[in-house]
N, C-alpha and C. Protein backbone atom coordinates (compact mmCIF):
# COMPACT_ATOMS: atom_id res chain seq x y z
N UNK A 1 16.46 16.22 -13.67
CA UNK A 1 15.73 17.40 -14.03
C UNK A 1 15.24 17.22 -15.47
N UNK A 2 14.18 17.55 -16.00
CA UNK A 2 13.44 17.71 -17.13
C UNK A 2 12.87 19.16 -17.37
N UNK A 3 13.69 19.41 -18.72
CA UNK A 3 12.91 20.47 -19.46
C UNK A 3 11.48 20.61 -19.60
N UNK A 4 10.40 21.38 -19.18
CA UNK A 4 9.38 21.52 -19.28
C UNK A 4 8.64 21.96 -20.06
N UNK A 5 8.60 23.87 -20.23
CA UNK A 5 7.99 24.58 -21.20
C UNK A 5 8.21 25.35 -20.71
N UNK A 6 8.14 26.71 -22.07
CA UNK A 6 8.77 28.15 -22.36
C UNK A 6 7.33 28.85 -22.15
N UNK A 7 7.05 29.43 -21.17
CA UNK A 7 5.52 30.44 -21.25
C UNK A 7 6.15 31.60 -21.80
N UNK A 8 5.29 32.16 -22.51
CA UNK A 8 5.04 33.74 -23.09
C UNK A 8 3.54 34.13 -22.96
N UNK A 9 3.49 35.25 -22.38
CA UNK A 9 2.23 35.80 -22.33
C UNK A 9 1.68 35.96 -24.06
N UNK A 10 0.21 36.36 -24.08
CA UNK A 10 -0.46 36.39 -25.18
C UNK A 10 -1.28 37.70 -25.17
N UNK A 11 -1.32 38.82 -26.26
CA UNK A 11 -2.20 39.80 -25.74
C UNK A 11 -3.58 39.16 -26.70
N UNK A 12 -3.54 38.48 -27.59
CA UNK A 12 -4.61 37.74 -28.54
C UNK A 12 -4.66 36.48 -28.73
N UNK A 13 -5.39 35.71 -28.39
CA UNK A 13 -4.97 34.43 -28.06
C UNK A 13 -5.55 33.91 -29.30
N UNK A 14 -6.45 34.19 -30.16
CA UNK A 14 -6.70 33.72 -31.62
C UNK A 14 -5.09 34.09 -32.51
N UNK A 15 -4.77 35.61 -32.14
CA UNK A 15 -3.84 35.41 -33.50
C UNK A 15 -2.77 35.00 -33.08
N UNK A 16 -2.09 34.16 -31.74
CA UNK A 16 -0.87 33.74 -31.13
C UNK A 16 -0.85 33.02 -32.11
N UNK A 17 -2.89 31.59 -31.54
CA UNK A 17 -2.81 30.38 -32.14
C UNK A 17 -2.56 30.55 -33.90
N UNK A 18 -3.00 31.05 -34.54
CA UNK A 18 -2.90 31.59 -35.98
C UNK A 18 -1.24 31.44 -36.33
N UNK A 19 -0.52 32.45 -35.52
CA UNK A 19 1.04 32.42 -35.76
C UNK A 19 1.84 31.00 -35.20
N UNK A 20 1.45 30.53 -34.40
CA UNK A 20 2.59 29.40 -33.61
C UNK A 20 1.80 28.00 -34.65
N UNK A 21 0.31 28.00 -34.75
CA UNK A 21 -0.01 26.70 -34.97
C UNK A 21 -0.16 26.85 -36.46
N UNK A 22 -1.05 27.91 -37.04
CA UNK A 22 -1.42 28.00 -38.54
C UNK A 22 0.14 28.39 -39.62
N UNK A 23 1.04 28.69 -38.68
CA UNK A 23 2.43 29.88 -39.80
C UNK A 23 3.44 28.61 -39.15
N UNK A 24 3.60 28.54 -38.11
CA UNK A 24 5.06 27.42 -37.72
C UNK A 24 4.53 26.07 -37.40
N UNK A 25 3.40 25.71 -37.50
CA UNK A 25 2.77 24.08 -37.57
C UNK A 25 2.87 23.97 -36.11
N UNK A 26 3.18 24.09 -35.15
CA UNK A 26 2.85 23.83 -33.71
C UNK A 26 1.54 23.02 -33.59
N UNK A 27 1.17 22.40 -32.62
CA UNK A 27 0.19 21.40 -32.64
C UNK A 27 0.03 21.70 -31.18
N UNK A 28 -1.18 21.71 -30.78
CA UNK A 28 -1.86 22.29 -29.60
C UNK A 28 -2.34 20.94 -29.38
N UNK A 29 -1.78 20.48 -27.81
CA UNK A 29 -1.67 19.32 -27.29
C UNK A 29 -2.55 19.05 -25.77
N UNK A 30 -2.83 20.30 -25.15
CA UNK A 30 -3.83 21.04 -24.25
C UNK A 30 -3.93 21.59 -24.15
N UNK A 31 -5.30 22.32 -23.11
CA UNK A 31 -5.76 23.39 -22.99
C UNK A 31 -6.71 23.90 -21.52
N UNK A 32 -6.18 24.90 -20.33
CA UNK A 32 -6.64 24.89 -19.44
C UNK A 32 -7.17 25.92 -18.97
N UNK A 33 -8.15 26.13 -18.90
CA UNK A 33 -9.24 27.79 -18.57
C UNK A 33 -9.56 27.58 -17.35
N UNK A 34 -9.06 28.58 -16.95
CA UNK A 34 -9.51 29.17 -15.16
C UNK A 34 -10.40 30.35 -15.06
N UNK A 35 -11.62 30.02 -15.09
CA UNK A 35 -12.55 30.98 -14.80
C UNK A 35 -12.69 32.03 -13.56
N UNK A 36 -12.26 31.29 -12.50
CA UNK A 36 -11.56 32.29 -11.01
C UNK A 36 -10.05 33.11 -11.17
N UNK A 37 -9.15 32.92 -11.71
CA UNK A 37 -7.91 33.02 -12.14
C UNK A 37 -8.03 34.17 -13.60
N UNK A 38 -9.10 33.89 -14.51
CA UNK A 38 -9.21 34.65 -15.77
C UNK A 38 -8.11 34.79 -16.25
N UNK A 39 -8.19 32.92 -16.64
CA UNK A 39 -6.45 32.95 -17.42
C UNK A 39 -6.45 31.78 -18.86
N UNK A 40 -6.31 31.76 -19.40
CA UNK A 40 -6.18 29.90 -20.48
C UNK A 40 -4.60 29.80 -20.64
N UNK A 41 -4.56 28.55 -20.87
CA UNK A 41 -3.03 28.55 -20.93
C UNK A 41 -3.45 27.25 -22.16
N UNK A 42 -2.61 27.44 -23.05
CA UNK A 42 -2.97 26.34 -24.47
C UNK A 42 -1.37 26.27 -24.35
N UNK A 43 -0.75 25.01 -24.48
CA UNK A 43 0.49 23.87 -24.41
C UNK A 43 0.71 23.44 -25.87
N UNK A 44 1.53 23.74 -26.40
CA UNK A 44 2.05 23.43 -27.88
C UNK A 44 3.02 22.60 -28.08
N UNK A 45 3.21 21.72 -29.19
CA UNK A 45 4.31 20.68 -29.42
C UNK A 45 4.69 20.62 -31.19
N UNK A 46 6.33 20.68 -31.19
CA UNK A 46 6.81 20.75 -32.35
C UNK A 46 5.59 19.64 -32.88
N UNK A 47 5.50 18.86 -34.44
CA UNK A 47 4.52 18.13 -35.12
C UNK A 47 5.60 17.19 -34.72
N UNK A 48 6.72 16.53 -34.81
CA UNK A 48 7.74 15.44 -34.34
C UNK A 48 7.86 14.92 -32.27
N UNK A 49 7.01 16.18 -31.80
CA UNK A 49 6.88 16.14 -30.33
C UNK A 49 6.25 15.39 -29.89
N UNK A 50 4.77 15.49 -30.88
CA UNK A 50 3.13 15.64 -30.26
C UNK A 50 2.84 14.01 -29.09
N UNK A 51 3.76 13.47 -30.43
CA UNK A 51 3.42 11.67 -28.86
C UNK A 51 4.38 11.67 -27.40
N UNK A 52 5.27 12.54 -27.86
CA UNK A 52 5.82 12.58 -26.67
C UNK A 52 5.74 13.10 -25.66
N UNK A 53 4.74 14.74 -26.47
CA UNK A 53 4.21 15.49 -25.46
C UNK A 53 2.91 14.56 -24.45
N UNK A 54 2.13 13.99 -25.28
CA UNK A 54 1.18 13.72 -24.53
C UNK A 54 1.62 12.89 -23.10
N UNK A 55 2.76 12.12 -23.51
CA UNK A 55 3.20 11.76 -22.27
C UNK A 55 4.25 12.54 -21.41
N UNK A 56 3.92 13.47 -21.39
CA UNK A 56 4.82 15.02 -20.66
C UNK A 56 6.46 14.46 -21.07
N UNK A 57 6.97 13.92 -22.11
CA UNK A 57 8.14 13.76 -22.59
C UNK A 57 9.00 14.84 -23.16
N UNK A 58 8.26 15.67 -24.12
CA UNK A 58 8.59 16.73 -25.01
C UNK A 58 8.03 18.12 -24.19
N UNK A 59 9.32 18.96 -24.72
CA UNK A 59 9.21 20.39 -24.01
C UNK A 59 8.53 21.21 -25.00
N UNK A 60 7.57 22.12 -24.05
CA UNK A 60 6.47 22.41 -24.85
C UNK A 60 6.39 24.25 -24.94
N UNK A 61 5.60 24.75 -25.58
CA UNK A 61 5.53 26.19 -25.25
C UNK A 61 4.08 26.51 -24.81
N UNK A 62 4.15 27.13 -23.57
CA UNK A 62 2.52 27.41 -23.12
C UNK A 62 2.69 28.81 -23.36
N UNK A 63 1.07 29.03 -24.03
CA UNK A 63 0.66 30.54 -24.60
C UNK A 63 -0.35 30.60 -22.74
N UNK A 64 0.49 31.90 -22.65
CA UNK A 64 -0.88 32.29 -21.66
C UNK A 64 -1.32 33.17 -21.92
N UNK A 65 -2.92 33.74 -21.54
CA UNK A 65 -3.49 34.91 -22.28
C UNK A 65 -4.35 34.57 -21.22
N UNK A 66 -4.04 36.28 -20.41
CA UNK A 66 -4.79 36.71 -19.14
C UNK A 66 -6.24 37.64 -19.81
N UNK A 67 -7.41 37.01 -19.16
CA UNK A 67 -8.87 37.67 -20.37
C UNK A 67 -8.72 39.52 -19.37
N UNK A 68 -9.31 39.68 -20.15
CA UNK A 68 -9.78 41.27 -20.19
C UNK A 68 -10.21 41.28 -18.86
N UNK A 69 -10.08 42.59 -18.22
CA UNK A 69 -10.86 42.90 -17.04
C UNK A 69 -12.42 42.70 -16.91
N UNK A 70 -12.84 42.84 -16.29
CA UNK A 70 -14.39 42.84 -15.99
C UNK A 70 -15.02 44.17 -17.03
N UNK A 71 -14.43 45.22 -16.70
CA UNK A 71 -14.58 46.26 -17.52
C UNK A 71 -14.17 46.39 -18.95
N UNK A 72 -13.82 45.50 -19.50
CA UNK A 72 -13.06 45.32 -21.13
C UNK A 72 -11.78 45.01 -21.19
N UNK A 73 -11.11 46.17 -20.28
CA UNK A 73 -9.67 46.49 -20.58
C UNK A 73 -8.89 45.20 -20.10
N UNK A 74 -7.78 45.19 -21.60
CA UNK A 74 -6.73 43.96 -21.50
C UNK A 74 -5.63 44.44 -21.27
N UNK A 75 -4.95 43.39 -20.65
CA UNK A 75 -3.31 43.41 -20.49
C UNK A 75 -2.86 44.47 -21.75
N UNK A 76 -2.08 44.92 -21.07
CA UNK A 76 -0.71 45.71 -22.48
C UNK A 76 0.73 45.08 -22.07
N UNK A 77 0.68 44.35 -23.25
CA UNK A 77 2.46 43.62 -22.95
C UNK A 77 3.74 44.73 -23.42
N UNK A 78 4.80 45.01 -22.04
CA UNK A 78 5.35 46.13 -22.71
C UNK A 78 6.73 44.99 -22.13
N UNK A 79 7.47 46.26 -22.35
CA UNK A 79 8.81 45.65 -21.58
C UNK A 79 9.62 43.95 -21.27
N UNK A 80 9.05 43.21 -22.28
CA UNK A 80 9.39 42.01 -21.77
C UNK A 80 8.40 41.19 -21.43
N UNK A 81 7.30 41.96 -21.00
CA UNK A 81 6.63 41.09 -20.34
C UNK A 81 5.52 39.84 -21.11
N UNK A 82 5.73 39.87 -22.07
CA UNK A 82 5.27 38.73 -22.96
C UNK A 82 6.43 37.23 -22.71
N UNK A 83 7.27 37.33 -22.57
CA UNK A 83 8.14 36.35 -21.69
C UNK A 83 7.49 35.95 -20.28
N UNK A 84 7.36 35.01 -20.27
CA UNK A 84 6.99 34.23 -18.73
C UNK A 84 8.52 33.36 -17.86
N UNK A 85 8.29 32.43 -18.54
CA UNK A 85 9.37 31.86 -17.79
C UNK A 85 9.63 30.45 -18.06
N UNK A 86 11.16 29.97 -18.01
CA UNK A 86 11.41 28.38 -18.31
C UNK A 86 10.70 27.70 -17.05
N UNK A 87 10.65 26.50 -17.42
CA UNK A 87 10.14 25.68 -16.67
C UNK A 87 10.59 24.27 -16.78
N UNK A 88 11.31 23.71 -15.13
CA UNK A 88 11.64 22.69 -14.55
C UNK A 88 11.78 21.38 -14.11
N UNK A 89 10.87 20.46 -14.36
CA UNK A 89 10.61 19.59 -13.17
C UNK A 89 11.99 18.63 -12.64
N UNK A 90 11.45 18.88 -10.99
CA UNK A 90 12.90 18.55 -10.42
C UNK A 90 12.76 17.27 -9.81
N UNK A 91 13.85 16.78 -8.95
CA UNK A 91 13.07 15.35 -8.19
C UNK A 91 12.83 15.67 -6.67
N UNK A 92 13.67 16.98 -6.38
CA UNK A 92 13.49 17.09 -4.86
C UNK A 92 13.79 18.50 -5.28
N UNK A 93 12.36 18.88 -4.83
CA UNK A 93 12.39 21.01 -5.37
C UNK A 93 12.91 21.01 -3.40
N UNK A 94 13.07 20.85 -2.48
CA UNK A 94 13.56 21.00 -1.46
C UNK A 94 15.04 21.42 -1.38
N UNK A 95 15.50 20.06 -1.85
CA UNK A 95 16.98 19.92 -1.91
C UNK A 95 17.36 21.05 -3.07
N UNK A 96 17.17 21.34 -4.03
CA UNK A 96 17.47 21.96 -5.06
C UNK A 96 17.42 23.83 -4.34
N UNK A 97 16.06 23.53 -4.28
CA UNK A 97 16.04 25.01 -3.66
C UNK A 97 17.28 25.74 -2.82
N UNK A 98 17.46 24.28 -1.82
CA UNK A 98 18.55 24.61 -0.79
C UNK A 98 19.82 24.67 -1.08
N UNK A 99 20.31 24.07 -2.31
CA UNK A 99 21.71 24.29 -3.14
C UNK A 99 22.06 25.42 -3.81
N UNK A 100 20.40 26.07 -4.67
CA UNK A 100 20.48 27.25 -5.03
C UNK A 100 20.64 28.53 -4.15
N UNK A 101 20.36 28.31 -3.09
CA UNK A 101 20.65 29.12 -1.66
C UNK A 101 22.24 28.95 -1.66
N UNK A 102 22.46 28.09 -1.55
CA UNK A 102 24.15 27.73 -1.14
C UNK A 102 25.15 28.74 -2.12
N UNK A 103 24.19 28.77 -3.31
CA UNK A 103 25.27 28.98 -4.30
C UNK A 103 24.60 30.57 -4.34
N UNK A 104 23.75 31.08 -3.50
CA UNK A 104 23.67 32.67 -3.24
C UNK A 104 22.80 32.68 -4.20
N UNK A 105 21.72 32.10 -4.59
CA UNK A 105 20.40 32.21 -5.69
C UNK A 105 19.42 32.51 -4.39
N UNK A 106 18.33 33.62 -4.90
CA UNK A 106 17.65 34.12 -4.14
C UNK A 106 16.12 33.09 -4.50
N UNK A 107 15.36 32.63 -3.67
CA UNK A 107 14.49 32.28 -4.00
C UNK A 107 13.25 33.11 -3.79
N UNK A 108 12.66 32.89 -4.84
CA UNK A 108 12.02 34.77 -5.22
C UNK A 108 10.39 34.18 -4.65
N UNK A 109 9.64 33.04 -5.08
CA UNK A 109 8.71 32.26 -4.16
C UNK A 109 8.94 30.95 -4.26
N UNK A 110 9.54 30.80 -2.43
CA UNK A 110 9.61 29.44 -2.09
C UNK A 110 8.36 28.39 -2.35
N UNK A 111 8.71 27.27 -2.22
CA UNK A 111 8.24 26.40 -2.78
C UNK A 111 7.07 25.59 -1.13
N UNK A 112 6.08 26.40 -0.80
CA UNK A 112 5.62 26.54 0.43
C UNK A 112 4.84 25.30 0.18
N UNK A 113 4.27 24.92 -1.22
CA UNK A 113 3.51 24.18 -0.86
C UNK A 113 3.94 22.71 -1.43
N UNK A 114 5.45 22.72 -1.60
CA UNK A 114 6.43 21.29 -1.86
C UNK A 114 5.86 21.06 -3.00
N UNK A 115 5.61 22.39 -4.21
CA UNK A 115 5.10 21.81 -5.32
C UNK A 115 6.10 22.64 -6.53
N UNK A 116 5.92 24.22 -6.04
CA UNK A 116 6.15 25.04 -6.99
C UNK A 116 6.99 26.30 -6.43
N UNK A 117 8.25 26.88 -7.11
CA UNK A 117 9.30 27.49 -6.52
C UNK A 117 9.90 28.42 -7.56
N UNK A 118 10.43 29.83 -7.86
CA UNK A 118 10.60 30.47 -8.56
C UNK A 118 12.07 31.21 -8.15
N UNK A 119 12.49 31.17 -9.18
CA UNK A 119 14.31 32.23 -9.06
C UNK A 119 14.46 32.59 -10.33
N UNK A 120 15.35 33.61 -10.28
CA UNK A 120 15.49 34.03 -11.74
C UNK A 120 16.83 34.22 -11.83
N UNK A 121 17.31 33.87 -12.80
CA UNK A 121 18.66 33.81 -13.60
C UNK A 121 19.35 35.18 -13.07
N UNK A 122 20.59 35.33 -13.59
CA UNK A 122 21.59 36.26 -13.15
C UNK A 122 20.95 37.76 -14.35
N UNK A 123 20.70 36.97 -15.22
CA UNK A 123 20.10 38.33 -16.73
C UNK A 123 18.74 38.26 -16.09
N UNK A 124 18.10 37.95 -15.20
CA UNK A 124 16.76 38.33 -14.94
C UNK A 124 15.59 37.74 -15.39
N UNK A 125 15.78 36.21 -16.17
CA UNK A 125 14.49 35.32 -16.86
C UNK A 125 14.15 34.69 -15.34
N UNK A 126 13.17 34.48 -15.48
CA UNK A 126 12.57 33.89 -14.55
C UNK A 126 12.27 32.47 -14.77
N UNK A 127 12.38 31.34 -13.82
CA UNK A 127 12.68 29.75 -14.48
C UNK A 127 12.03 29.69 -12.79
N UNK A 128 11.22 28.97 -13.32
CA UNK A 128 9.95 27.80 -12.44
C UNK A 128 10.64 26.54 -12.14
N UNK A 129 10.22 25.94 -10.90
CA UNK A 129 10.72 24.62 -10.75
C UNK A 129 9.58 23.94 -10.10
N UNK A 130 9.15 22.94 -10.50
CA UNK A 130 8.11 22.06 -10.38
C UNK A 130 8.59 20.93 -9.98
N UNK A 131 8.04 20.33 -8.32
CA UNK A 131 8.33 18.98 -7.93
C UNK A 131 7.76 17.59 -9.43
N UNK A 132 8.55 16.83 -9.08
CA UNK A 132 8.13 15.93 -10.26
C UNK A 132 7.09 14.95 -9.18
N UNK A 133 5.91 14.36 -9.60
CA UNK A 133 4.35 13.74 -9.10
C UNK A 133 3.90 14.38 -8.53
N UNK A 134 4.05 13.54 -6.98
CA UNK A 134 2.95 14.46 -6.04
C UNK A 134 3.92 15.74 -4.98
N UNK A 135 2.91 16.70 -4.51
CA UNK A 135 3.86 17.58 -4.06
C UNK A 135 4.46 16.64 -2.45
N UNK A 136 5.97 17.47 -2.04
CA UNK A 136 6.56 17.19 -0.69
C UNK A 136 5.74 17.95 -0.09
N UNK A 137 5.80 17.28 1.02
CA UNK A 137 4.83 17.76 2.41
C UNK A 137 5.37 19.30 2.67
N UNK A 138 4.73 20.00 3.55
CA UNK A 138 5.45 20.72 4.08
C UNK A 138 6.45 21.08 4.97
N UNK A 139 7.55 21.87 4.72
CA UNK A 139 8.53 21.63 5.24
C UNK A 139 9.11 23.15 5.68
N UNK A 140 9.82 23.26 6.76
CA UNK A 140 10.72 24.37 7.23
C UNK A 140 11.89 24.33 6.63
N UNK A 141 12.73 25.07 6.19
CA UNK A 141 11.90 27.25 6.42
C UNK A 141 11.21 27.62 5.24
N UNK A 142 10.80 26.46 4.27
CA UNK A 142 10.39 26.43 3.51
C UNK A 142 8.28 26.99 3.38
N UNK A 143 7.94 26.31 4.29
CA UNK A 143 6.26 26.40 4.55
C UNK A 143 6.12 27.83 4.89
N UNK A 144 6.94 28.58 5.62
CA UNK A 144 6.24 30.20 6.34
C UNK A 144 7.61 31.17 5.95
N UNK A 145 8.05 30.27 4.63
CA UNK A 145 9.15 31.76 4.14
C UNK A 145 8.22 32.64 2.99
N UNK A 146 8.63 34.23 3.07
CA UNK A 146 7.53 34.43 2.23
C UNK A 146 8.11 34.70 0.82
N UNK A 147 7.16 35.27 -0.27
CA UNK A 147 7.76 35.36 -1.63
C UNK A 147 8.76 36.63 -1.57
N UNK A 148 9.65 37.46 -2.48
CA UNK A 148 10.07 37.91 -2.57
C UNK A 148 10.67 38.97 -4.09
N UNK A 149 10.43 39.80 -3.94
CA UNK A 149 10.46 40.44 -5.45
C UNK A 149 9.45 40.12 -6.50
N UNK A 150 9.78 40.31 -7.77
CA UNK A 150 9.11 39.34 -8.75
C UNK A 150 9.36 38.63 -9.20
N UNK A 151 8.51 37.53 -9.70
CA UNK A 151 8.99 36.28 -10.13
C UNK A 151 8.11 35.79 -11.84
C-alpha cells in the first residue's frame, strides 16, 4: 500500500494557491480541469518532495475547487466539508475490499470498476483506495453492488 494524497475542498482556488504555495512553499506539481465535471484539482508537493512527486513517490495534497454553478453561485464549505479524503493505492483493491468486509468495514462505493473504492474510518474521514496501474476487470459482487451512504 502507498500513501497517496490528502484532498480538501477549496472555496477560492487563487487564495488556497496563495496560502499552501506563496505562505508554506508547497510546489504545485499538476493540474487537472474537467470541464464536464466543473472541477480542477491542482496536486502539491513539500519543496524536498517535488522529484519524487513527479514520479508518484511522494504524498501529495490535492486542492479541489468545484467552479460556480452555471448561475454564479459557489459551493459553501460548512461542516467539514472542506476535508475530502486520504488516499490509497493498493495492489489488489478486490482482495482488500474483501478483508475490510471481513473485519465489518462497510464499503460505502464499491470498487465496480476494479479501479476506485471508498470506506470511511470509524471517526467518519473518508479514505479512497485506488488499484495500483491498470484497473481489475470486473468482478462479482463487486461490478452490480451499489454505492452506499456518503463517501
Amino acid at each position: 500500500m502507498q500513501y497517496l494524497h490528502t484532498m480538501l475542498r477549496v472555496s477560492d482556488l487563487d487564495a488556497a494557491l496563495s496560502f499552501y504555495c506563496g505562505g508554506l512553499g508547497l510546489v504545485e506539481t499538476r493540474r487537472y480541469e474537467s470541464e464536464k465535471g466543473r472541477f480542477t484539482l491542482v496536486f502539491l508537493a513539500a519543496p524536498d518532495d517535488v522529484e519524487r512527486a513527479k514520479a508518484d513517490k511522494a504524498p501529495l495534497v490535492e486542492l479541489t475547487y468545484n467552479w460556480p454553478a452555471e448561475d454564479g453561485t459557489a459551493e459553501v464549505l460548512t461542516g467539514g466539508r472542506n476535508f475530502g479524503h486520504l488516499a490509497y493505492q493498493v495492489e489488489d483493491i478486490y482482495a482488500l475490499c474483501t478483508h475490510l468486509q471481513d473485519q465489518g468495514v462497510t464499503i460505502l462505493r464499491p470498487p465496480r470498476d476494479g479501479r476506485m473504492a471508498f470506506i470511511r474510518s470509524p471517526d467518519g474521514a473518508s479514505v479512497e483506495l485506488l488499484q495500483r496501474g491498470e484497473n481489475l476487470s470486473p468482478q462479482e459482487p463487486w461490478a452490480s453492488m451499489e454505492s452506499t451512504g456518503e463517501w
